[in-house]
N, C-alpha and C. Protein backbone atom coordinates (compact mmCIF):
# COMPACT_ATOMS: atom_id res chain seq x y z
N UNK A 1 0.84 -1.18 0.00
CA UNK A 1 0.00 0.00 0.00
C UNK A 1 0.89 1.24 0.00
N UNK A 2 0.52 2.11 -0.38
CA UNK A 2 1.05 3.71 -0.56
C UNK A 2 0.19 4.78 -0.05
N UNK A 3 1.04 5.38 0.48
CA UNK A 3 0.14 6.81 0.82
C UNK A 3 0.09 8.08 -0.24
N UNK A 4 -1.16 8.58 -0.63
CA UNK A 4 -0.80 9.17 -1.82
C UNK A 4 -1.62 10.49 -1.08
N UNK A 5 -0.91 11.70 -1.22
CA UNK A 5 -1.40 13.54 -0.65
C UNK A 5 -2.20 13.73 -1.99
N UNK A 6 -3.17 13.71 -1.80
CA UNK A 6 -4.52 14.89 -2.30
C UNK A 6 -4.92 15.81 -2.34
N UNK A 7 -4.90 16.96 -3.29
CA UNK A 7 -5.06 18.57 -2.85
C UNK A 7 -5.30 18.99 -4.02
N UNK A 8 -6.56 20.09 -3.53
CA UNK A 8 -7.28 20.53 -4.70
C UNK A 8 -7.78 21.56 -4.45
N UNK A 9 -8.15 22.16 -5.14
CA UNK A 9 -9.34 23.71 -5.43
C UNK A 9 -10.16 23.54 -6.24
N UNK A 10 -11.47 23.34 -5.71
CA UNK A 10 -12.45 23.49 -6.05
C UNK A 10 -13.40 24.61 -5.99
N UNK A 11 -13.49 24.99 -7.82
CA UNK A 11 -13.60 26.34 -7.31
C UNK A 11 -15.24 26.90 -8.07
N UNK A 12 -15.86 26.00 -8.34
CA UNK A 12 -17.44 26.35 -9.00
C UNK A 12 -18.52 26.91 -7.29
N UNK A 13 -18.36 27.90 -7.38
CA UNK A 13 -19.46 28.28 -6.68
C UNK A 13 -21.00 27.62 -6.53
N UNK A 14 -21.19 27.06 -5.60
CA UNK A 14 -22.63 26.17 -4.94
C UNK A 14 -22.95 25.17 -5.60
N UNK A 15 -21.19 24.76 -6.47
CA UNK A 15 -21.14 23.23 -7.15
C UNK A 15 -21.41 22.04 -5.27
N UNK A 16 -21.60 21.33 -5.86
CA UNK A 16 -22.09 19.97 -4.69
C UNK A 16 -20.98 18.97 -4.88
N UNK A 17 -19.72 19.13 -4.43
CA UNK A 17 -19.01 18.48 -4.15
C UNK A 17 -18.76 17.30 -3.90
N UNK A 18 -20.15 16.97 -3.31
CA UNK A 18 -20.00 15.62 -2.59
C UNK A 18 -19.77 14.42 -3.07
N UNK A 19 -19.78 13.87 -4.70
CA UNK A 19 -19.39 13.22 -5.09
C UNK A 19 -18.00 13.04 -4.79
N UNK A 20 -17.37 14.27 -5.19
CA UNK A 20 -15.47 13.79 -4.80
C UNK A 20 -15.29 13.44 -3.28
N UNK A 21 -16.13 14.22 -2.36
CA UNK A 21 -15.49 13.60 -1.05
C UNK A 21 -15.79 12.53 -0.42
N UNK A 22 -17.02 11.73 -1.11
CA UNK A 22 -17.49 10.51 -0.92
C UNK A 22 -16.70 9.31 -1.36
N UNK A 23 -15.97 10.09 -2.65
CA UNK A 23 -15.05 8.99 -3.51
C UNK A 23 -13.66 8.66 -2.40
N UNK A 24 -12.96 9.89 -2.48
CA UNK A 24 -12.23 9.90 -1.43
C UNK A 24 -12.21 9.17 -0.21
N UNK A 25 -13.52 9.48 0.54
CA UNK A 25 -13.83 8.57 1.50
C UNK A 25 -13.66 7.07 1.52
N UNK A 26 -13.76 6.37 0.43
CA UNK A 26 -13.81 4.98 0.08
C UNK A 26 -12.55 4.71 0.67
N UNK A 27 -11.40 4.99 0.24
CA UNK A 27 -9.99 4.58 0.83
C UNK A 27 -10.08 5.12 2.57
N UNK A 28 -8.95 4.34 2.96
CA UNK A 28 -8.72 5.11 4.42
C UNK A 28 -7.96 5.65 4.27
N UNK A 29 -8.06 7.10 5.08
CA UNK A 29 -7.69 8.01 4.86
C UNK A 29 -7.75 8.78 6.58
N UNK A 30 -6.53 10.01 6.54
CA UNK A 30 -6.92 10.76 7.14
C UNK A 30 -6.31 12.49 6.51
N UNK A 31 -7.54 13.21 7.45
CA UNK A 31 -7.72 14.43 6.67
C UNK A 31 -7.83 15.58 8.11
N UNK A 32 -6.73 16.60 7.75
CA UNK A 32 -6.83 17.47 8.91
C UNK A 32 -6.23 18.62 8.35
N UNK A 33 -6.30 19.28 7.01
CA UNK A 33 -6.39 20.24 6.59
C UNK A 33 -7.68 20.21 5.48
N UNK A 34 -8.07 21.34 5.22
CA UNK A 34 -9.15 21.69 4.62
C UNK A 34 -9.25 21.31 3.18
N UNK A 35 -8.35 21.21 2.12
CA UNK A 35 -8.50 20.51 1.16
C UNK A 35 -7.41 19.64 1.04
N UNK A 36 -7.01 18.71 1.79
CA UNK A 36 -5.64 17.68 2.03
C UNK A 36 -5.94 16.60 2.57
N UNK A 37 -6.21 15.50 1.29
CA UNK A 37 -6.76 14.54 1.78
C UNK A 37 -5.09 13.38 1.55
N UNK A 38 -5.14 12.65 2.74
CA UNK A 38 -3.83 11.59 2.85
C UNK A 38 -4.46 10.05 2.77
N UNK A 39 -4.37 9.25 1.88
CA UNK A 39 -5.26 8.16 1.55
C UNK A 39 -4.22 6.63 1.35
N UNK A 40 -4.19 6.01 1.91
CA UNK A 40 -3.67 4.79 2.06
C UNK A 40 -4.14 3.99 1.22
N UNK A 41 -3.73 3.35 -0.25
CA UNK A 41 -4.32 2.48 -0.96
C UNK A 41 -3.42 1.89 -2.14
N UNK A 42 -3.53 1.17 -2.76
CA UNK A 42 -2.96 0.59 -3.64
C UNK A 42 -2.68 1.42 -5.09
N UNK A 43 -3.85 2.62 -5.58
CA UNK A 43 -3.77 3.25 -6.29
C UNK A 43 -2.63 3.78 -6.46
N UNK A 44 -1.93 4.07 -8.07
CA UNK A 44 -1.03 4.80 -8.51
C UNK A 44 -1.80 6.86 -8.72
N UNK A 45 -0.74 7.30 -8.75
CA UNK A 45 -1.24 8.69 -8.42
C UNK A 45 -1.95 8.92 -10.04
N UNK A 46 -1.71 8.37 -11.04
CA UNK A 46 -1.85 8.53 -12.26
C UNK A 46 -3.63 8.16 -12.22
N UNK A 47 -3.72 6.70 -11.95
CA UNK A 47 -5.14 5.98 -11.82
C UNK A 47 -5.91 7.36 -10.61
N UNK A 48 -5.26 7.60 -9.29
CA UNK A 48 -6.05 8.48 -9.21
C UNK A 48 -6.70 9.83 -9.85
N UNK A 49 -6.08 10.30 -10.13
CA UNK A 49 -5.95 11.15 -11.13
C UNK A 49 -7.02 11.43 -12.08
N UNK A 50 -7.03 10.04 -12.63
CA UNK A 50 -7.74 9.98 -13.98
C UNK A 50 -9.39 9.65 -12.83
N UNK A 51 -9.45 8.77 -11.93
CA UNK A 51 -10.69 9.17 -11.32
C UNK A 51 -11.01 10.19 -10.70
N UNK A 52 -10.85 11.19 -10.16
CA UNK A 52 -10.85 12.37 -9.30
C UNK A 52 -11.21 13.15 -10.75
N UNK A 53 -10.45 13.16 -11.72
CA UNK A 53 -11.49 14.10 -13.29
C UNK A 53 -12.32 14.12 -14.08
N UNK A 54 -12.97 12.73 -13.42
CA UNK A 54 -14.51 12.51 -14.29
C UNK A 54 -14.80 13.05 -13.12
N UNK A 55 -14.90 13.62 -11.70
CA UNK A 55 -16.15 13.82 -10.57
C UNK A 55 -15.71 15.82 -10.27
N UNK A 56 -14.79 16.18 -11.09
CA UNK A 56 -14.56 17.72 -10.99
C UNK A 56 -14.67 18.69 -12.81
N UNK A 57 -15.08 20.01 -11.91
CA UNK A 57 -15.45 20.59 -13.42
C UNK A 57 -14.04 21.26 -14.23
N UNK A 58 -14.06 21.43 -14.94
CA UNK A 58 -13.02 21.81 -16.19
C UNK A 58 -12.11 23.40 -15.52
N UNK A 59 -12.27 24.04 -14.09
CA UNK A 59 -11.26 25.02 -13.99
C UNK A 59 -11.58 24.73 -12.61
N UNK A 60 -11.84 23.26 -12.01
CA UNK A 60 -11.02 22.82 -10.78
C UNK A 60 -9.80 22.50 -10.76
N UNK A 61 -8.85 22.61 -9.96
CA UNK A 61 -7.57 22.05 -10.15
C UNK A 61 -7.12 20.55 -9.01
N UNK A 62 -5.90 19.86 -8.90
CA UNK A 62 -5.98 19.13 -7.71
C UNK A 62 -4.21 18.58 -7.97
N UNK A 63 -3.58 18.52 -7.01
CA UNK A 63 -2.14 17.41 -6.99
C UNK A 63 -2.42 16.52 -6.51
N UNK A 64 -1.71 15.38 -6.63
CA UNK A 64 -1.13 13.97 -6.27
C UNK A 64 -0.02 13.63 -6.20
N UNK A 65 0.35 12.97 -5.26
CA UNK A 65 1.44 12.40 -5.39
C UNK A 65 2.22 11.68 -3.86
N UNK A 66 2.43 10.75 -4.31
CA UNK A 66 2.90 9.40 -3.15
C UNK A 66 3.75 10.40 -2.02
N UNK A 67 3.72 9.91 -0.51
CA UNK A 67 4.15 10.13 0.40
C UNK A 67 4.86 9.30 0.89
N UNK A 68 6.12 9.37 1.60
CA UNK A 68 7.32 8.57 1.71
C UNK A 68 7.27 8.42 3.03
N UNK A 69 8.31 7.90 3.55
CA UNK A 69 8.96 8.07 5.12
C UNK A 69 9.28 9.45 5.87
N UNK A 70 10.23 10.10 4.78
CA UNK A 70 10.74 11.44 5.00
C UNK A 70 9.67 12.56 4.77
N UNK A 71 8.85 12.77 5.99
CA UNK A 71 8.01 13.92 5.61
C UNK A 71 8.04 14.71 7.18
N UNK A 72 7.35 15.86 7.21
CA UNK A 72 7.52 16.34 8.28
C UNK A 72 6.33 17.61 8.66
N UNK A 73 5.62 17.76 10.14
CA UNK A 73 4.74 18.12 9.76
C UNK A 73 4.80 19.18 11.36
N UNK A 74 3.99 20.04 11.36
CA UNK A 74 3.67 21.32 12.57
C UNK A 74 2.04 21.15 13.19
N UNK A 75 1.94 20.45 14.34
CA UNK A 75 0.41 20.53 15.15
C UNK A 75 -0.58 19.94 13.86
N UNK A 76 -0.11 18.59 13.05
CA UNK A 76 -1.04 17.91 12.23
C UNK A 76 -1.21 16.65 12.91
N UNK A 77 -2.58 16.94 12.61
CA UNK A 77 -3.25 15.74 13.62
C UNK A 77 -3.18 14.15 12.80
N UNK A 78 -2.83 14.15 11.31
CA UNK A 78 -2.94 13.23 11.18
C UNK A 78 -0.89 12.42 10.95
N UNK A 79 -0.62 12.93 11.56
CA UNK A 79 1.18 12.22 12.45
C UNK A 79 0.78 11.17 12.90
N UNK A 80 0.10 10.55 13.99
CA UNK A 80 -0.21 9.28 14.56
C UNK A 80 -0.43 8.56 13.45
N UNK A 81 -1.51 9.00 12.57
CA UNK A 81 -2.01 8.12 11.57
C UNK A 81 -0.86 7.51 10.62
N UNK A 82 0.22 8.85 10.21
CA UNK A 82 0.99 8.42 9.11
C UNK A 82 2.46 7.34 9.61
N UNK A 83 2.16 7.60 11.57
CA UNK A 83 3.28 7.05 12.15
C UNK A 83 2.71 5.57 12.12
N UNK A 84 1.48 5.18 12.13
CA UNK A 84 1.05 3.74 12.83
C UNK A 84 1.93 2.38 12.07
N UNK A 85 2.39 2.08 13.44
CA UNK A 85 3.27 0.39 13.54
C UNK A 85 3.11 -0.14 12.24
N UNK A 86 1.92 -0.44 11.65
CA UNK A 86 1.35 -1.53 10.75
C UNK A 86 1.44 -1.00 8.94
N UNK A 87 1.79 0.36 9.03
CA UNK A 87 2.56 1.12 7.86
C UNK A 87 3.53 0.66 7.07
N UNK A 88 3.71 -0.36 6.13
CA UNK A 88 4.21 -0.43 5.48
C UNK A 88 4.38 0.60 4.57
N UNK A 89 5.79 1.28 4.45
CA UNK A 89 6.30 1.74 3.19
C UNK A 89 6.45 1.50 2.29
């Protein structure tokens, strides 16, 4: 499994979102900034990618990309999560 950082702007005014954060939701994940989702799954950042742009409109934007060992973080709540024992890298 891989941890892959999620981050986006979504930017259609009183668009309904909830499709992407439901999708999101499917993996485990934890999330403790406002558009920074950290998702534990087998997915390549590419495959995500290509799903996360059928569920956003054409001048949303979003990054991806795998999270390693070497990261480092200030009063983020999700540290326990990215520290847990059972984490394979």
């Amino acid at each position: 499994m891989a941890i892959l950082l999620v981050t986006y702007d979504l930017k259609q005014p009183g668009r309904d979102y909830a499709p992407v954060h439901n999708f999101l939701k499917q993996f485990t994940y934890c999330k403790d900034l406002e558009s920074v989702w950290l998702l534990d799954t087998k997915w390549t950042a590419i495959q995500m990618r290509d799903a996360l742009s059928k569920l956003v409109d054409a001048n949303d934007k979003f990054f991806i990309c795998p999270v390693g060992r070497d990261w480092a973080s200030w009063r983020f709540n999700c540290s326990n999560w990215l520290n847990d024992a059972s984490r394979n890298w």
